[in-house]
Protein backbone atom coordinates (compact mmCIF):
# COMPACT_ATOMS: atom_id res chain seq x y z
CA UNK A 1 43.45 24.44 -46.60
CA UNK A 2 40.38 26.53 -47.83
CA UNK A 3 38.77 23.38 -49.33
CA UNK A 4 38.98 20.70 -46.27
CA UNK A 5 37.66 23.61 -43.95
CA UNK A 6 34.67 24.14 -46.32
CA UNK A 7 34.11 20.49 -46.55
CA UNK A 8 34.40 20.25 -42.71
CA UNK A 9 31.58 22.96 -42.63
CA UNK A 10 29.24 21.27 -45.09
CA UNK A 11 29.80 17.89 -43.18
CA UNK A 12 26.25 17.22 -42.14
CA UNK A 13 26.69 16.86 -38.15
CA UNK A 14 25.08 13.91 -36.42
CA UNK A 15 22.27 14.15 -34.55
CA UNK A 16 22.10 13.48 -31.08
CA UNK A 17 20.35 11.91 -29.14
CA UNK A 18 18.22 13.31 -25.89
CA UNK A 19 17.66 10.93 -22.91
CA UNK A 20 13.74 10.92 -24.06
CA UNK A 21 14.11 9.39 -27.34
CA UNK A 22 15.96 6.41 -25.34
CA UNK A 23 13.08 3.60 -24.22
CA UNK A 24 14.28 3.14 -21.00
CA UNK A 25 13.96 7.16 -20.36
CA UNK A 26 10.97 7.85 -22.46
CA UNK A 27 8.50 10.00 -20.02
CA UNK A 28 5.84 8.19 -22.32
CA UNK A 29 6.60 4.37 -21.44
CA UNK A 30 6.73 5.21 -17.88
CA UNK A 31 3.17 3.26 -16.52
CA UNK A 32 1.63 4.98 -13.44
CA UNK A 33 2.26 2.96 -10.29
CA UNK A 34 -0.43 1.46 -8.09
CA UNK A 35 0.15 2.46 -4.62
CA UNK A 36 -0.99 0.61 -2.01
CA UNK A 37 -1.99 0.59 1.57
CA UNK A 38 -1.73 -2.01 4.58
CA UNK A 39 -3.74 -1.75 7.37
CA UNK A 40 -3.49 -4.35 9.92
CA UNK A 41 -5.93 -4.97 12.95
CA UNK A 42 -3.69 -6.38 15.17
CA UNK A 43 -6.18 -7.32 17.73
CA UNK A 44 -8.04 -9.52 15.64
CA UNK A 45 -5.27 -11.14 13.55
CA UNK A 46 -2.05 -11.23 15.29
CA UNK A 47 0.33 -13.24 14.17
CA UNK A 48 0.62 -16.36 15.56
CA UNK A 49 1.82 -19.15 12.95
CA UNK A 50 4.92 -16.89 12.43
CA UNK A 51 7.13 -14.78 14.21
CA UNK A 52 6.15 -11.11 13.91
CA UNK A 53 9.35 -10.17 11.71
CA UNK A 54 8.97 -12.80 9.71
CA UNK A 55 4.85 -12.17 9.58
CA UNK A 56 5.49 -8.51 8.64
CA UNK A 57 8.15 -9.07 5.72
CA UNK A 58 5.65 -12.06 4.38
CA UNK A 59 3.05 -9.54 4.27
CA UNK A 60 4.66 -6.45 2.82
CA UNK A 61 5.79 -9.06 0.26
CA UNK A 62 2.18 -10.13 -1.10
CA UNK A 63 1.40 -6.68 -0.71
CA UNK A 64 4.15 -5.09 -3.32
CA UNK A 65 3.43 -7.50 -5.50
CA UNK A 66 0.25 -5.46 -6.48
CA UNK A 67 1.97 -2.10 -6.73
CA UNK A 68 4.00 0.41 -4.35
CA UNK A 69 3.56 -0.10 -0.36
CA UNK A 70 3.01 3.28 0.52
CA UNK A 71 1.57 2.96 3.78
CA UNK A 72 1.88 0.15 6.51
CA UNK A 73 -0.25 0.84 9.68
CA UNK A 74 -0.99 -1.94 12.72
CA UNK A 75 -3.12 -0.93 15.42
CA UNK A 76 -4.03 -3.15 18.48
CA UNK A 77 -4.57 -2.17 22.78
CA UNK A 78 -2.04 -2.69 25.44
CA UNK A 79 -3.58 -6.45 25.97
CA UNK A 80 -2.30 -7.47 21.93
CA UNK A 81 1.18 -5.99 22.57
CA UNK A 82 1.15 -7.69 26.15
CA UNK A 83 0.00 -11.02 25.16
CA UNK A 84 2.24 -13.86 24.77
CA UNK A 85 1.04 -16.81 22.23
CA UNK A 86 1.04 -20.63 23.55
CA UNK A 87 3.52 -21.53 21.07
CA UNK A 88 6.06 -18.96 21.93
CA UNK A 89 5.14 -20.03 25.94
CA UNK A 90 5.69 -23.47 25.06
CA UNK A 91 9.41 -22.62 23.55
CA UNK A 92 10.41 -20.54 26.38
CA UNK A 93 9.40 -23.76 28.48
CA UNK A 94 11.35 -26.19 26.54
CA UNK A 95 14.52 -23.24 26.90
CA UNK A 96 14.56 -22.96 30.16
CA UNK A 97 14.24 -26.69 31.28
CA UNK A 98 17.37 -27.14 28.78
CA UNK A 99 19.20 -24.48 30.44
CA UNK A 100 18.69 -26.33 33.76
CA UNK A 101 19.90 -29.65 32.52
CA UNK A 102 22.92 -27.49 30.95
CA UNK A 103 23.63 -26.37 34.25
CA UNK A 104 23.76 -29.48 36.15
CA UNK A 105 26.27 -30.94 33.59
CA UNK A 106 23.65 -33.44 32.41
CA UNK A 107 23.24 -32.13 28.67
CA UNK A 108 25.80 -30.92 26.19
CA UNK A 109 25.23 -28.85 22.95
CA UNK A 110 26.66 -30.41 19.82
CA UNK A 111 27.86 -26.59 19.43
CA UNK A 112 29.31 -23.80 21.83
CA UNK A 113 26.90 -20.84 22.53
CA UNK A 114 28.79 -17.61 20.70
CA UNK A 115 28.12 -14.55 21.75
CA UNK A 116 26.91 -12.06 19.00
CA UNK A 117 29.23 -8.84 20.18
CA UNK A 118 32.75 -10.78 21.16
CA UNK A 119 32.56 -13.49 19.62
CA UNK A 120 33.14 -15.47 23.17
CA UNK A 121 32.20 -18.62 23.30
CA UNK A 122 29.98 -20.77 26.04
CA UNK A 123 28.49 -24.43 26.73
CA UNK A 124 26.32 -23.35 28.78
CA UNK A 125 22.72 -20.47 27.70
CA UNK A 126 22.80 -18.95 30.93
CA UNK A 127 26.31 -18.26 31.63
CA UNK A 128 26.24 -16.50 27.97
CA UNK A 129 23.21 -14.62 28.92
CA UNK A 130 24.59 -13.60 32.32
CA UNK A 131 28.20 -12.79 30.55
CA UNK A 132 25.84 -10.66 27.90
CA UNK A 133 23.65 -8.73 30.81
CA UNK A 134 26.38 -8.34 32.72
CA UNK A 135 29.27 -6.41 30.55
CA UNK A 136 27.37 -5.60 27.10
CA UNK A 137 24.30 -4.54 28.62
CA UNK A 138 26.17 -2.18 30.73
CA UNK A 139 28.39 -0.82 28.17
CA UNK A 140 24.97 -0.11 25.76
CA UNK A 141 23.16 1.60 28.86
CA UNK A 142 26.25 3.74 28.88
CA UNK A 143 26.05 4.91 25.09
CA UNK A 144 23.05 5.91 25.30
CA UNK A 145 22.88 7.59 28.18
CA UNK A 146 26.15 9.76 26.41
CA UNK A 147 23.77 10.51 23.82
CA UNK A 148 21.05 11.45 25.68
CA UNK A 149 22.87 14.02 27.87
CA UNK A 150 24.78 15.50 24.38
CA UNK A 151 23.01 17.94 22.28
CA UNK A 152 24.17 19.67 19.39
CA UNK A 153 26.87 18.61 17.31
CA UNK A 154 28.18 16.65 19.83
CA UNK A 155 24.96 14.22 20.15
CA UNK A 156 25.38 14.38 15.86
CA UNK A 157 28.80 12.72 16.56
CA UNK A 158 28.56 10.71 19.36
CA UNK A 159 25.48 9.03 17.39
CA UNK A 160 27.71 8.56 14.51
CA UNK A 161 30.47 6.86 16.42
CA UNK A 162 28.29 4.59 18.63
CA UNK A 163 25.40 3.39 15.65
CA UNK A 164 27.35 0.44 14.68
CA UNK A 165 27.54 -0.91 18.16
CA UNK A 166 24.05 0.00 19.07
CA UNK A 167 22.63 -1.89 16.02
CA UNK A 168 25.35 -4.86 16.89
CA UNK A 169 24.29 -4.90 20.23
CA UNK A 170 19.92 -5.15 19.30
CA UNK A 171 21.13 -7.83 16.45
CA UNK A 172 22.29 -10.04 19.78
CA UNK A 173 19.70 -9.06 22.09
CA UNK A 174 17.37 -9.66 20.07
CA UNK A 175 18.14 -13.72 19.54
CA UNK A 176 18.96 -13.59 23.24
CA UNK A 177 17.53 -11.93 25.89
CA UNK A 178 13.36 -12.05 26.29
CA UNK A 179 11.50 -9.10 26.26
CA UNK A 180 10.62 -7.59 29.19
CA UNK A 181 6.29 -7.60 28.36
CA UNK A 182 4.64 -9.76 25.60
CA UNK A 183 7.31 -11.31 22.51
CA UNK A 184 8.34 -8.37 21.04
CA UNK A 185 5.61 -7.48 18.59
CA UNK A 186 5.99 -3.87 18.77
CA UNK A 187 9.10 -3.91 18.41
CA UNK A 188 9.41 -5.93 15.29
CA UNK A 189 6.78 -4.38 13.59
CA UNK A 190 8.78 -1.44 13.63
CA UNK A 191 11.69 -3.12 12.42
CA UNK A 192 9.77 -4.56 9.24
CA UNK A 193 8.48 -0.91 8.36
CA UNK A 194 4.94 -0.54 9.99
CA UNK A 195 3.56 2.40 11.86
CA UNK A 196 2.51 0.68 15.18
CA UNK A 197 0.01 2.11 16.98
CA UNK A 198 -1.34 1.78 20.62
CA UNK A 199 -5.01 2.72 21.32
CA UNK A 200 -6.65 2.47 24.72
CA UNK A 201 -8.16 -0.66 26.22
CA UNK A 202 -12.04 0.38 25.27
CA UNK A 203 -14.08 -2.03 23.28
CA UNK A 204 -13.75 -1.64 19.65
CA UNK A 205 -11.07 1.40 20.07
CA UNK A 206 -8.31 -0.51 17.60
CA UNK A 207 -11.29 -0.67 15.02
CA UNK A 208 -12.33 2.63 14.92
CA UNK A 209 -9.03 4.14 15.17
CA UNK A 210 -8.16 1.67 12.26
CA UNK A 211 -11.40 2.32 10.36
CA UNK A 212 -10.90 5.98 10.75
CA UNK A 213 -7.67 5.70 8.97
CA UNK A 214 -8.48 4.36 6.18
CA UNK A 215 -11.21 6.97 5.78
CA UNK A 216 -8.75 9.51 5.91
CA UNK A 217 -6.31 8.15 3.54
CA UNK A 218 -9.17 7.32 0.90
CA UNK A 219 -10.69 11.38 1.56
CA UNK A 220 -6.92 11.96 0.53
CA UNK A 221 -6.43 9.74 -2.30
CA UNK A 222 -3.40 8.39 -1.43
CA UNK A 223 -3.05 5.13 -2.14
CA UNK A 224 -5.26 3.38 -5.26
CA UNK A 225 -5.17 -0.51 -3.62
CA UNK A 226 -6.09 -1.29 0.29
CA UNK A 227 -4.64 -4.36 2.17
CA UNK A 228 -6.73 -5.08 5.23
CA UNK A 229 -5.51 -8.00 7.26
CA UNK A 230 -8.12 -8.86 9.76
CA UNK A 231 -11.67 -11.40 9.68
CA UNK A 232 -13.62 -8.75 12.00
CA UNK A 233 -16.76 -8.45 9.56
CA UNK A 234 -17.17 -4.74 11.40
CA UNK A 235 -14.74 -3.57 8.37
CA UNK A 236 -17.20 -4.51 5.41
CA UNK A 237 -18.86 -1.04 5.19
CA UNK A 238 -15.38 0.71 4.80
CA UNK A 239 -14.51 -2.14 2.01
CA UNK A 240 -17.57 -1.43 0.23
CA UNK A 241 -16.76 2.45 0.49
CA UNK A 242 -13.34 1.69 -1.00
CA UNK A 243 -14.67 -0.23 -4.05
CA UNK A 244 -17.48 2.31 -4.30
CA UNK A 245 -14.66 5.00 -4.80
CA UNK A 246 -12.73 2.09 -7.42
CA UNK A 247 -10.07 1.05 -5.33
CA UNK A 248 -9.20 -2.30 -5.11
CA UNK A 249 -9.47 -4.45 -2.08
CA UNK A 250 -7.89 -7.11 -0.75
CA UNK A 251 -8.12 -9.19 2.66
CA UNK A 252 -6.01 -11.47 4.03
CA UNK A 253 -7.61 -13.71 6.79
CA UNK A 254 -8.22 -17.01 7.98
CA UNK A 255 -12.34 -17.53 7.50
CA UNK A 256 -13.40 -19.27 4.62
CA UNK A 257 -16.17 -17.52 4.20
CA UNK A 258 -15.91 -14.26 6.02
CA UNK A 259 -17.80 -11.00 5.29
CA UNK A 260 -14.79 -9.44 4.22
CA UNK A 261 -13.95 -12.13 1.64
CA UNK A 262 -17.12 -11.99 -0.16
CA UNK A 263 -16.86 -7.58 -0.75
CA UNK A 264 -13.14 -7.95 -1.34
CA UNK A 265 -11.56 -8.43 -5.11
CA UNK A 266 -9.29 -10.70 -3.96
CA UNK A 267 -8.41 -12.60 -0.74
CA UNK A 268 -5.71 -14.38 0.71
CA UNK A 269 -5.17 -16.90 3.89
CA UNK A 270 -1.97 -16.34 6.10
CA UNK A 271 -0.55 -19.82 4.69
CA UNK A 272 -1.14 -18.71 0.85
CA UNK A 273 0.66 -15.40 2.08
CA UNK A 274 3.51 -17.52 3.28
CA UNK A 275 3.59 -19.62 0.11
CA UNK A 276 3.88 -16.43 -2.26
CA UNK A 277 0.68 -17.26 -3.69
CA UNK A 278 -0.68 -13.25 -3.91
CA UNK A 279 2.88 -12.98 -5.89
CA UNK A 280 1.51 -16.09 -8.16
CA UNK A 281 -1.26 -14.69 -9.46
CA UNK A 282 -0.83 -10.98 -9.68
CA UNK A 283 -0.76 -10.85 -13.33
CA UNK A 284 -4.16 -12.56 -13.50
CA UNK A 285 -5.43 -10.04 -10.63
CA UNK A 286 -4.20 -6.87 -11.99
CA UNK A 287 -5.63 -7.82 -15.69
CA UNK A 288 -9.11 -8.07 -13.91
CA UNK A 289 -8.59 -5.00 -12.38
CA UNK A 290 -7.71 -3.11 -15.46
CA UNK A 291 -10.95 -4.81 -17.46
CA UNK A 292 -12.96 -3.83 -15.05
CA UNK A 293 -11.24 -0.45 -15.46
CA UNK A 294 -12.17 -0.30 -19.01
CA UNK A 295 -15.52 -1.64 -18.76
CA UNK A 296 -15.98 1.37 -16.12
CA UNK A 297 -15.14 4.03 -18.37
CA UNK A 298 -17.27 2.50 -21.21
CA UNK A 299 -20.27 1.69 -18.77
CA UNK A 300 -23.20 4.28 -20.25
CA UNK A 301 -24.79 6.63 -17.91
CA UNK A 302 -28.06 8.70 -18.37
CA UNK A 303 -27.74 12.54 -17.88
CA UNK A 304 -31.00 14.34 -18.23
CA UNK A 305 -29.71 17.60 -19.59
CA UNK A 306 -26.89 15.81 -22.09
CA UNK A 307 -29.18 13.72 -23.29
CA UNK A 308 -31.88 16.74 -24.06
CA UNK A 309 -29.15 18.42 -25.99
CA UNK A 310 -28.37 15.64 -27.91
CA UNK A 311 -32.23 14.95 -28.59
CA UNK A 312 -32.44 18.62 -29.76
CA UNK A 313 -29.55 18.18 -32.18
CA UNK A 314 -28.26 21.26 -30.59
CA UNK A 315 -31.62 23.28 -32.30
CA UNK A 316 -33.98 24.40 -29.10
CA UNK A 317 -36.28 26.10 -30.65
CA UNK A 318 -38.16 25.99 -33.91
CA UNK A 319 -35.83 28.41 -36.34
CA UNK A 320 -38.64 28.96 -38.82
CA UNK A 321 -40.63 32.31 -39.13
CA UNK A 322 -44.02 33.00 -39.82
CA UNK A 323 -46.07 36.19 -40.72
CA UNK A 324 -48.78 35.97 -39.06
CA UNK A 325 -50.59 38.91 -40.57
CA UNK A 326 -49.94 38.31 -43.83
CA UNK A 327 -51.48 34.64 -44.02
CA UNK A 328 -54.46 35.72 -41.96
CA UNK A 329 -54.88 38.64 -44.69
CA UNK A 330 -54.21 36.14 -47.51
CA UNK A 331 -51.48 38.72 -48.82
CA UNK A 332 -49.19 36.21 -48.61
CA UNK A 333 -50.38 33.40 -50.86
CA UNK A 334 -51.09 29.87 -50.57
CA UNK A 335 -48.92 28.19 -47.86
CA UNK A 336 -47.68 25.51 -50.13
CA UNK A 337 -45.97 27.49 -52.60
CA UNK A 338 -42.36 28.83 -52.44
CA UNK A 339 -41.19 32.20 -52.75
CA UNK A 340 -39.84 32.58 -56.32
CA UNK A 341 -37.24 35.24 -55.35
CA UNK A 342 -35.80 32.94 -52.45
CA UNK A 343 -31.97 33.09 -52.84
CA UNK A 344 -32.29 33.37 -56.60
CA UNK A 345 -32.25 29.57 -57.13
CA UNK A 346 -34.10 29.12 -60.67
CA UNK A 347 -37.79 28.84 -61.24
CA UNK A 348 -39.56 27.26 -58.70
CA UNK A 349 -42.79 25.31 -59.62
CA UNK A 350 -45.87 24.78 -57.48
CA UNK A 351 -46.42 21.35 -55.78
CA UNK A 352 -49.52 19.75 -57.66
């Protein structure tokens, strides 16, 4: 018994292994992430060859595909959010001269109209849309009107038990009903992640508000890549202020040859944005950006007072010592020969 307890004792033990020494949990393989910022100028580049949801989640998209989306700010006046596009006009044209011929029997749809919270089917868009306004509308005014007047725990729970419906209910709305002022563009921008915001009706209020933003978030340094999304050549002095502080830039617009696109790294049209081109050639991007990164930090700069030290070889002064008295005297010899008793170093001979 003695002898198999001493051999378990002297049974080397096996190491074990810490999270750190594992590659995918090594703190050292971890590569710092780029984080980057959108900022659109919605008055100048709205989007009008897509719907805004679909616009937005394009864009955030091309954007992640150079690092971490951070930030995603949109700011436009009253008029942008108010403004309905001719091809969304021309649609809501086209709807409502089908829903007339509906109505008078004349035209059938290959399909039945379902409604999005019962499930209730119609062959006609109107009598769904009047069936929708009529009891689901109601019955959503009344949630949140419940929630409104709670507070406490009781708004906590009431929230908790209605959310479902609520978010049923916008789902169907949303494909249905038409929005009370402009297409919605607010309102979906929110839903893809931006941070809308509404300036006043001035001239050039969205771009100052806009460029004053980006100021702010570079003064902060928190994001390392900026997204602009406008052609308003008004924004080249903040892009060159970006790249002066080596952050990359990138534009996405629809000129050719726009201000913007000649100081920016890289730029994009809205159809290349569609196509997943930015997500294409990222790798090729992002190895520019880091030679250019290493060609920065070898670049040579000229500092006066380094480069006296270095001249100096760290010696300012001259370290030798003369007596003065004794050469004018002539007590001290001839100045070309060497002391003999200097550090006791042999016989030293006179230079003939």
């Amino acid at each position: 018994m003695i002898s198999r307890f001493v051999q378990r004792i002297r049974r080397p033990i096996a190491e074990t292994t810490s999270l750190d020494s594992i590659r995918g949990f090594s703190s050292t393989n971890t590569k710092p992430t780029i984080r980057v910022g959108v900022f659109w100028d919605l008055d100048n580049k709205p989007p009008a060859s897509f719907p805004p949801y679909d616009a937005a989640v394009k864009l955030r998209a091309a954007a992640s595909s150079f690092g971490f989306v951070k930030l995603m700010a949109a700011y436009a006046n009253h008029h942008a959010f108010s403004h309905v596009p001719v091809q969304v006009r021309e649609q809501r044209k086209e709807r409502k001269l089908l829903n007339q011929l509906e109505n008078k029997g004349l035209v059938k749809p290959p399909e039945p109209y379902f409604c999005g919270v019962c499930d209730r089917r119609f062959y006609a868009n109107e009598k769904l849309i009047n069936h929708f306004r009529q009891i689901h509308e109601t019955e959503n005014q009344k949630r949140v009107r419940q929630i409104e007047s709670a507070r406490g725990h009781q708004r906590v729970r009431l929230v908790a038990k209605y959310s479902m419906k609520i978010d049923k209910y916008k789902r169907a709305a949303r494909n249905l009903l038409t929005p009370k002022e402009g297409y919605g563009l607010a309102e979906e921008l929110k839903r893809a992640g931006f941070w809308v915001r509404l300036v006043s009706d001035k001239p050039e209020a969205a771009d100052r508000a806009l460029k004053e933003h980006m100021v702010e978030v570079m003064d902060k340094r928190e994001v390392e890549c900026v997204v602009l999304v406008s052609d308003d050549s008004g924004f080249a002095e903040v892009l060159w202020e970006a790249k002066e502080r080596c952050l990359r830039t990138v534009v996405i617009g629809d000129l050719n040859e726009g201000a913007l696109k000649r100081v920016a790294d890289v730029a994009y049209s809205w159809k290349e944005v569609a196509m997943g081109k930015a997500k294409k050639e990222v790798e090729k991007v992002v190895g520019k950006w880091k030679d250019r990164d290493v060609l920065k930090k070898l670049e040579w700069s000229y500092d006066p007072s380094l480069e006296k030290e270095r001249g100096s070889c760290g010696v300012s002064d001259w370290d030798y010592e003369f007596d003065h008295d004794k050469i004018e005297n002539g007590d001290g010899g001839d100045w070309w020969e060497m002391d003999n008793n200097e550090d006791d170093a042999g016989p030293s001979r006179s230079c003939q």
